[in-house]
C-alpha atoms as a PDB file:
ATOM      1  CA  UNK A   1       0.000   0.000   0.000  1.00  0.00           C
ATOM      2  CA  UNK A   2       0.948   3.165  -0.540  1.00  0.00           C
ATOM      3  CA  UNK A   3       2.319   5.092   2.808  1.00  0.00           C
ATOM      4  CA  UNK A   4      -0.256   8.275   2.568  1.00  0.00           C
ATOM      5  CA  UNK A   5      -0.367  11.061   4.724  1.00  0.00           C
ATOM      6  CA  UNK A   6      -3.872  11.018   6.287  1.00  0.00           C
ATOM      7  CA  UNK A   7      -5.519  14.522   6.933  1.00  0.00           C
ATOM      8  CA  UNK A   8      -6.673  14.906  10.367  1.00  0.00           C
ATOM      9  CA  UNK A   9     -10.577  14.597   9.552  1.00  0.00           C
ATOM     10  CA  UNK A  10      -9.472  10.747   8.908  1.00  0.00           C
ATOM     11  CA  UNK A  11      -7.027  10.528  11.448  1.00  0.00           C
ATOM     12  CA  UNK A  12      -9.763  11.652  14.030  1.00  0.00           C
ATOM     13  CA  UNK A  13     -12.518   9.395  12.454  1.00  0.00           C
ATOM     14  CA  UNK A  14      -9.865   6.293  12.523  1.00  0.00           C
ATOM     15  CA  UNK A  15      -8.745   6.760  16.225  1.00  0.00           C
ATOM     16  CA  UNK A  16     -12.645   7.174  16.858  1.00  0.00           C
ATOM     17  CA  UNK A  17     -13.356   4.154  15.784  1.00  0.00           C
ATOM     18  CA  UNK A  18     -10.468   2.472  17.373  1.00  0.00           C
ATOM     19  CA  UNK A  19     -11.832   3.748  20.220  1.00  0.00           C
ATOM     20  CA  UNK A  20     -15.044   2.323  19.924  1.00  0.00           C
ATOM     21  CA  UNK A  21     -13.997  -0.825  19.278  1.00  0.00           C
ATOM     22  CA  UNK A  22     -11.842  -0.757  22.804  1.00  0.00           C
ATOM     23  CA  UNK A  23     -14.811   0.313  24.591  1.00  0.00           C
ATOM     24  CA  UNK A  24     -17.307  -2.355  22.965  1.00  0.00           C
ATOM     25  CA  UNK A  25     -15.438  -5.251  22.307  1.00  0.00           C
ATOM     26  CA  UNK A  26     -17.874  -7.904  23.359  1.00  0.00           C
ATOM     27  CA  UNK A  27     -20.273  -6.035  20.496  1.00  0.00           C
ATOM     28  CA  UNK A  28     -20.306  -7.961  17.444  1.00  0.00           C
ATOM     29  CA  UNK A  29     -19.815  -4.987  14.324  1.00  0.00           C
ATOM     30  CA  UNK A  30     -19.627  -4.320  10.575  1.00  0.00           C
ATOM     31  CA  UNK A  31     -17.682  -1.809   9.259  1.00  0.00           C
ATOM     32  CA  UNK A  32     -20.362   0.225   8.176  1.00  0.00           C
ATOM     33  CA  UNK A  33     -22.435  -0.038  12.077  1.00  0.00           C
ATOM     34  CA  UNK A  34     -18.564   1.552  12.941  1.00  0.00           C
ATOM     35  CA  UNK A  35     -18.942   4.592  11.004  1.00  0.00           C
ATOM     36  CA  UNK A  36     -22.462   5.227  11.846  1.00  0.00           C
ATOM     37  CA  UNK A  37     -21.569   4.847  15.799  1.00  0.00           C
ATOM     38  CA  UNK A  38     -18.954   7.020  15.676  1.00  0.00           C
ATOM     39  CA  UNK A  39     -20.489   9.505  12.825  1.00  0.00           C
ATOM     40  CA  UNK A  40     -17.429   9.270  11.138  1.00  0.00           C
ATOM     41  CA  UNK A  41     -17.265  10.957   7.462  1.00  0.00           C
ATOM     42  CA  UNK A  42     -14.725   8.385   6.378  1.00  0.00           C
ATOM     43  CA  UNK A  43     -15.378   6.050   3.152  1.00  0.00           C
ATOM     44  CA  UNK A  44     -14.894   2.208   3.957  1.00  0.00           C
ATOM     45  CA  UNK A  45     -11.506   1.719   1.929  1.00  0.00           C
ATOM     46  CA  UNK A  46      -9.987   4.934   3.238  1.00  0.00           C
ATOM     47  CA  UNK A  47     -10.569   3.419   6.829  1.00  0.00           C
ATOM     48  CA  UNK A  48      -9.377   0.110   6.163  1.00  0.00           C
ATOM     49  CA  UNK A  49      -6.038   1.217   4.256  1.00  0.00           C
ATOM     50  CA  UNK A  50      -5.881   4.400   7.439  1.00  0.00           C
ATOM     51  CA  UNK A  51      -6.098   1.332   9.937  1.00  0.00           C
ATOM     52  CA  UNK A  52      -3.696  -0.488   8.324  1.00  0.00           C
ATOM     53  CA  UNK A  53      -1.059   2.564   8.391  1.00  0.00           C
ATOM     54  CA  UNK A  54      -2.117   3.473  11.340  1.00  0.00           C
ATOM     55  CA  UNK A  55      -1.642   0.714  13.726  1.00  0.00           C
ATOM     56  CA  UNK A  56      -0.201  -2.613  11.849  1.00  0.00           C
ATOM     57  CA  UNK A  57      -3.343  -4.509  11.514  1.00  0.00           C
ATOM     58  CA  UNK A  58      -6.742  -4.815   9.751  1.00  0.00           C
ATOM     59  CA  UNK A  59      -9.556  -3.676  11.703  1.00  0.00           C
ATOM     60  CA  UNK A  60     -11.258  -7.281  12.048  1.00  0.00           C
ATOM     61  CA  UNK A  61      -8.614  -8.654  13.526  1.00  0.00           C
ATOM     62  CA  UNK A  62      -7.906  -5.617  15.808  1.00  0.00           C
ATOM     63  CA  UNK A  63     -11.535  -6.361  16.782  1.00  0.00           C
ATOM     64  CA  UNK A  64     -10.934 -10.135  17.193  1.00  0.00           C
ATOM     65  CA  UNK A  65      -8.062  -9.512  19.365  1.00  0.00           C
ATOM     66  CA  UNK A  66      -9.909  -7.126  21.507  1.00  0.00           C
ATOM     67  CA  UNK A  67     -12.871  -9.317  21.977  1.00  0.00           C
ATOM     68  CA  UNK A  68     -10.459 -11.907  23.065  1.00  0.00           C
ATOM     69  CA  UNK A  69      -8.893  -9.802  25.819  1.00  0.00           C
ATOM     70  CA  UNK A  70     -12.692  -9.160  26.876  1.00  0.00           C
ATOM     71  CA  UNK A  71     -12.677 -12.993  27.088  1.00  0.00           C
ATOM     72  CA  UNK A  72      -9.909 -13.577  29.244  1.00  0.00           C
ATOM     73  CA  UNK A  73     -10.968 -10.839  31.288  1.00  0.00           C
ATOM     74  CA  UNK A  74     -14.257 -12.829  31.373  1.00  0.00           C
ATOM     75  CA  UNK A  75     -12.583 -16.113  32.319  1.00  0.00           C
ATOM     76  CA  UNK A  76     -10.411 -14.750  35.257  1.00  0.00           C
ATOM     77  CA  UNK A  77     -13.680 -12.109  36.487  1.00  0.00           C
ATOM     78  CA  UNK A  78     -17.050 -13.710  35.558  1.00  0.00           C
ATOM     79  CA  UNK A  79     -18.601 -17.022  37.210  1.00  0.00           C
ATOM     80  CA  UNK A  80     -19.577 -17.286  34.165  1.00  0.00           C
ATOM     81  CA  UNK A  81     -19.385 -21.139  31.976  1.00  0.00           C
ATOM     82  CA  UNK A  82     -17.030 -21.580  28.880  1.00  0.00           C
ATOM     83  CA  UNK A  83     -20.492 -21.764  26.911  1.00  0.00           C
ATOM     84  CA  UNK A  84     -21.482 -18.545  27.820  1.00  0.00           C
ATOM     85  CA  UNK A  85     -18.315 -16.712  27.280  1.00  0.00           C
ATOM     86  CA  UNK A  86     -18.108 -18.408  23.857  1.00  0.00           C
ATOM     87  CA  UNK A  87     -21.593 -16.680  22.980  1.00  0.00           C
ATOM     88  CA  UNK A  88     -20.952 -13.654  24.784  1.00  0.00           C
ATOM     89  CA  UNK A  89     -17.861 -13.367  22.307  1.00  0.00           C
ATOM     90  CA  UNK A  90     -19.706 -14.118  19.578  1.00  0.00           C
ATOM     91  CA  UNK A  91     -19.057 -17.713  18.667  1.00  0.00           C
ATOM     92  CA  UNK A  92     -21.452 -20.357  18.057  1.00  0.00           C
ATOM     93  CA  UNK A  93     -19.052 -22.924  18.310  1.00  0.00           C
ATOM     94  CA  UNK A  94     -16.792 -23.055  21.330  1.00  0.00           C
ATOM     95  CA  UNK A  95     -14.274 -24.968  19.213  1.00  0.00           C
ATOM     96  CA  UNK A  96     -13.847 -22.211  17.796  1.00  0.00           C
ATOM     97  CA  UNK A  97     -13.971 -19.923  20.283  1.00  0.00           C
ATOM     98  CA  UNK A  98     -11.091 -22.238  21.746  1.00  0.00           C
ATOM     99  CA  UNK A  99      -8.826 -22.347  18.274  1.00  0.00           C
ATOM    100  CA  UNK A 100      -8.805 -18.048  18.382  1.00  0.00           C
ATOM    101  CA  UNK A 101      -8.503 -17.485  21.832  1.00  0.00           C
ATOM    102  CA  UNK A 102      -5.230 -19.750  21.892  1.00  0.00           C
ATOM    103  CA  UNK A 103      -4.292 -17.752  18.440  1.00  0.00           C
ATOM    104  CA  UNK A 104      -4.223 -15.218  20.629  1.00  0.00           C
ATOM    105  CA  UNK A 105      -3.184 -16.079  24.196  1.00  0.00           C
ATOM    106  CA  UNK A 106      -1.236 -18.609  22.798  1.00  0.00           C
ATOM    107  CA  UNK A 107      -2.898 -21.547  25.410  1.00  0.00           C
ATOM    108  CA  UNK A 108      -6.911 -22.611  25.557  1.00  0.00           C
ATOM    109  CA  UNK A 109      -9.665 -20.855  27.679  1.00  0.00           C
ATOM    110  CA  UNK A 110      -9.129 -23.833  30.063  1.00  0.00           C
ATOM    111  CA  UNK A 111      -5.655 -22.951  30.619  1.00  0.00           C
ATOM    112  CA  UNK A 112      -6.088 -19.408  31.279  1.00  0.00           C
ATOM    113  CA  UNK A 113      -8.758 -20.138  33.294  1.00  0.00           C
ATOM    114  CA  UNK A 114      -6.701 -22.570  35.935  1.00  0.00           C
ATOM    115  CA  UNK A 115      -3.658 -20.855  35.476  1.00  0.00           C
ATOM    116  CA  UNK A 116      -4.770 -17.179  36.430  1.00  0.00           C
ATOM    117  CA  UNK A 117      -8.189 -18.081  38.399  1.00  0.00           C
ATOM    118  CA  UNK A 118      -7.625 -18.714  42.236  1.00  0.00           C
ATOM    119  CA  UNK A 119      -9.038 -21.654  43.265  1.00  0.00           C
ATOM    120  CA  UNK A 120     -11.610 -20.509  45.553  1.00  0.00           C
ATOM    121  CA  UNK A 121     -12.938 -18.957  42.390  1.00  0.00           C
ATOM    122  CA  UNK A 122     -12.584 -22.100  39.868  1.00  0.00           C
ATOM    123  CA  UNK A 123     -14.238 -24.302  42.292  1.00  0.00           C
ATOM    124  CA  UNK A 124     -17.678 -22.175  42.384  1.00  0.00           C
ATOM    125  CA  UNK A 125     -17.531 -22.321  38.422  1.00  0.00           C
END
């Protein structure tokens, strides 16, 4: 891609819908429900090629990961099951709710759980 020099108007409507995404992450989006929250004036492949430069990723994974944090947060907070963080985050399957949260934690739900849940906690779950 070509390295462009963003004007501010896009810069603004790109870190506002960073933003939103950090503050909603368990909300599933489109692109388009994005601009509209954040009344951006910002065309769909300016944003996604503005992401991009701006901060190393596409925006659906950037929202992926940041749902995933939400998980974790979920698994170490919440009394919550596996089965109901795995909808909460959006999945209907939890397999696969398993295979991207260990993309991005880099062990299962399970894991996390025991490893960073004190016991008193795990055994009321």
């Amino acid at each position: 891609m070509n390295q462009k020099r963003l004007r501010r108007p896009y810069l603004e409507a790109i870190q506002s819908i960073k933003d939103y995404i950090d503050q909603h992450p368990l909300e599933i989006k489109t692109i388009s429900t994005l601009i509209h929250q954040t009344h951006s004036q910002i065309g769909i492949n300016l944003l996604h090629q503005g992401f991009r430069q701006l901060f190393g990723t596409r925006i659906k994974e950037y929202e992926i990961r940041k749902r995933l944090e939400a998980a974790a947060n979920l698994l170490m907070q919440d009394d919550l099951t596996m089965q109901e963080i795995t909808a909460k985050c959006g999945y209907s399957a939890q397999s696969s709710f398993v295979r991207a949260f260990k993309d991005v934690h880099g062990i299962t739900p399970g894991q996390w759980r025991s490893r960073y849940v004190p016991l008193p906690l795990q055994e009321a779950c």
